[in-house]
C-alpha atoms as a PDB file:
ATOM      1  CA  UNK A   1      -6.780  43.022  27.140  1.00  0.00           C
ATOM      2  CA  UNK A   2      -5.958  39.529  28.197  1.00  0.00           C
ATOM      3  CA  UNK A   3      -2.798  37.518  27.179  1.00  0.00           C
ATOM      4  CA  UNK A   4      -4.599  34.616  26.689  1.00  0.00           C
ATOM      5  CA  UNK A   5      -7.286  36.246  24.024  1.00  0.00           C
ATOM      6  CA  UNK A   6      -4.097  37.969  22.774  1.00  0.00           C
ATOM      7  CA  UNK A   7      -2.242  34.218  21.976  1.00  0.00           C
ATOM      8  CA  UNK A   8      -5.433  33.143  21.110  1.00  0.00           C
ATOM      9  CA  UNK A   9      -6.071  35.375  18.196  1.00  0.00           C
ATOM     10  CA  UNK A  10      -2.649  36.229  17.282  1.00  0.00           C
ATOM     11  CA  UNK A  11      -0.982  32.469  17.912  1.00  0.00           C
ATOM     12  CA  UNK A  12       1.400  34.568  19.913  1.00  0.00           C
ATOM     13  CA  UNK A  13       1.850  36.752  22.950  1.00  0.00           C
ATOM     14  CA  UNK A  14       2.033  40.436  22.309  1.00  0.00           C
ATOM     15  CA  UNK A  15       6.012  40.593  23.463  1.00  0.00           C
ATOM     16  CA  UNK A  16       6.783  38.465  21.174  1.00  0.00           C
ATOM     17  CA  UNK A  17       5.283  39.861  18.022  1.00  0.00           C
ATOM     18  CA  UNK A  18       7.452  41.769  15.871  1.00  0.00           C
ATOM     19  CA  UNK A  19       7.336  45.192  17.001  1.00  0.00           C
ATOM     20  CA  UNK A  20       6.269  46.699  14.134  1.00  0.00           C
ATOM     21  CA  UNK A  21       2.843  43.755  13.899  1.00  0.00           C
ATOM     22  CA  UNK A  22      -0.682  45.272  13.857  1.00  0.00           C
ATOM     23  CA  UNK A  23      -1.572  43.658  17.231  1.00  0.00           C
ATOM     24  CA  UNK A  24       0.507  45.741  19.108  1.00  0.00           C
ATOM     25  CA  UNK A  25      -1.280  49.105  17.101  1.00  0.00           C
ATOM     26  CA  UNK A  26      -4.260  47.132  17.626  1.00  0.00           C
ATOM     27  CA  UNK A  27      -4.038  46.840  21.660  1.00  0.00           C
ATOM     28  CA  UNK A  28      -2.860  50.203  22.217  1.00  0.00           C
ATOM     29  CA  UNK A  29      -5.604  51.393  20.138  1.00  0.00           C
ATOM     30  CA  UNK A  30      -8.079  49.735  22.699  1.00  0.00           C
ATOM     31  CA  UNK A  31      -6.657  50.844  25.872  1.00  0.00           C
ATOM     32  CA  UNK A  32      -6.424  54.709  25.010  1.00  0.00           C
ATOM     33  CA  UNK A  33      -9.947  54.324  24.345  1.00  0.00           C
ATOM     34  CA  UNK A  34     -10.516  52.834  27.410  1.00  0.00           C
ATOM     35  CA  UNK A  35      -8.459  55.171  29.607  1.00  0.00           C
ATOM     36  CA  UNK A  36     -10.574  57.994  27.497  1.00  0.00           C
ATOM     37  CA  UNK A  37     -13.544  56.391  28.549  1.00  0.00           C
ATOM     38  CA  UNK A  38     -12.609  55.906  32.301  1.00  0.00           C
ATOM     39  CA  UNK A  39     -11.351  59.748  32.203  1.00  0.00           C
ATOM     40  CA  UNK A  40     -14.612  60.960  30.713  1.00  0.00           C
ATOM     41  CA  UNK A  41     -16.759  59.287  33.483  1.00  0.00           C
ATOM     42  CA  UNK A  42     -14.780  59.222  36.177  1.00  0.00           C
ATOM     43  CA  UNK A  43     -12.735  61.945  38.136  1.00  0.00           C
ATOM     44  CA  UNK A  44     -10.137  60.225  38.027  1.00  0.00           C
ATOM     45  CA  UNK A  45      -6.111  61.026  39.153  1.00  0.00           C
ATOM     46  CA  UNK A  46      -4.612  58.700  37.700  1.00  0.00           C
ATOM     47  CA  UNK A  47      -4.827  55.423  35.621  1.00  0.00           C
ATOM     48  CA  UNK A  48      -2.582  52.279  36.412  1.00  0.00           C
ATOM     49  CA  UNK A  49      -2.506  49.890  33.586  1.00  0.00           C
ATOM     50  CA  UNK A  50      -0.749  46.799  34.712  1.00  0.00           C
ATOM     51  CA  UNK A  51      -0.678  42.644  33.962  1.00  0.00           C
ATOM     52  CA  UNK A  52       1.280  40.849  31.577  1.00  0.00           C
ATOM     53  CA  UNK A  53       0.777  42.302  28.348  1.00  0.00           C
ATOM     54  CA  UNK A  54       1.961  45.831  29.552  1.00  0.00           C
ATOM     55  CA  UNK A  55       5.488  44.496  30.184  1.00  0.00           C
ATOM     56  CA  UNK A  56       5.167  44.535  26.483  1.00  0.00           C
ATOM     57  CA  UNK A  57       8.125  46.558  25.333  1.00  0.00           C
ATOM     58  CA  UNK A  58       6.693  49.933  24.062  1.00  0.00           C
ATOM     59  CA  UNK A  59       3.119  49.095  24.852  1.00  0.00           C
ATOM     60  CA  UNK A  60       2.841  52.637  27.282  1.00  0.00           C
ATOM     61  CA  UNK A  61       4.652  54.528  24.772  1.00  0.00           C
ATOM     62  CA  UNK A  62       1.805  53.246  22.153  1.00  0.00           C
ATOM     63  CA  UNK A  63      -1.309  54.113  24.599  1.00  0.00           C
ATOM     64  CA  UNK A  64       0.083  57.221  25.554  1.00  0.00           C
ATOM     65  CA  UNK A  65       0.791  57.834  21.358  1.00  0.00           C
ATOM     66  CA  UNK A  66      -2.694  56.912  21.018  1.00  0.00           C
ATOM     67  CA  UNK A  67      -4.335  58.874  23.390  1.00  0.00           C
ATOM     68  CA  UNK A  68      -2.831  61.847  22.871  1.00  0.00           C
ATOM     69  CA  UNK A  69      -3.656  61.159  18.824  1.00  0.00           C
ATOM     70  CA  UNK A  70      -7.235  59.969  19.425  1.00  0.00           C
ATOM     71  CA  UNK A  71      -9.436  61.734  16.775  1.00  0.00           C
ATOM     72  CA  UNK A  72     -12.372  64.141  17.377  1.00  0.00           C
ATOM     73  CA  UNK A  73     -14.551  61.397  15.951  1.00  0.00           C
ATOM     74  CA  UNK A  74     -13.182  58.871  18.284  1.00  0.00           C
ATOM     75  CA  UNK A  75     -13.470  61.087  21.909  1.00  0.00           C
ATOM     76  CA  UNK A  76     -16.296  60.243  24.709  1.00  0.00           C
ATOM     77  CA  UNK A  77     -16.139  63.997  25.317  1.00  0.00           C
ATOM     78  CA  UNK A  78     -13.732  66.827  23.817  1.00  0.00           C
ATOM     79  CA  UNK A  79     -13.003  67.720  27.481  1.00  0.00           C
ATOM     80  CA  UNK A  80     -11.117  64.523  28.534  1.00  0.00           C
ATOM     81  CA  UNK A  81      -8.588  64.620  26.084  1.00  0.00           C
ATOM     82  CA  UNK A  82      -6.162  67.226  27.756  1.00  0.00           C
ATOM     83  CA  UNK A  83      -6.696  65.505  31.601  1.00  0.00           C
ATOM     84  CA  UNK A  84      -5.635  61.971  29.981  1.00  0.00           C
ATOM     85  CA  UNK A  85      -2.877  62.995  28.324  1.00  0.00           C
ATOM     86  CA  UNK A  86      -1.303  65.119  31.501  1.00  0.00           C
ATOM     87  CA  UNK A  87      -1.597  61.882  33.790  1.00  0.00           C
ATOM     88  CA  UNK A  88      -0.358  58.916  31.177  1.00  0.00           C
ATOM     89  CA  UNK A  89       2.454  61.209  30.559  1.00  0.00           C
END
């Protein structure tokens, strides 16, 4: 996710959107999938989210919420789950 597609759509940045607004549910949302999707086809270590809009207070607590809550439905592979939640923790 980009700050400027996040002020862009939301008329603000993410940090300063109430905490409780649906962007910030929204963006989290995205980037467990993605570190599900980088964990399922990758042997990866580790994961290093970084930029602006992760200085977002709470934003890793959210992704890590996320990808540890990520339905069956949702999941590249049943496998990855476990591995992405031991190194976001």
């Amino acid at each position: 996710m980009r700050g400027p597609a996040i002020l862009e759509r939301w008329g603000s940045t993410l940090s300063d959107l109430p905490a409780n607004h649906e962007a910030r549910d929204l963006v989290a949302g995205y980037l467990a999938q993605m570190c599900h999707s980088i964990s399922a086809s990758m042997a990866t270590e580790i994961i290093v989210l970084g930029g602006g809009v992760m200085k977002t207070p709470g934003l890793l607590e959210k992704v890590v919420d996320r990808a540890q809550n990520i339905s069956p439905a949702e999941r590249t592979t049943k496998s990855c789950l476990p591995r992405l939640e031991a190194r976001l923790a």
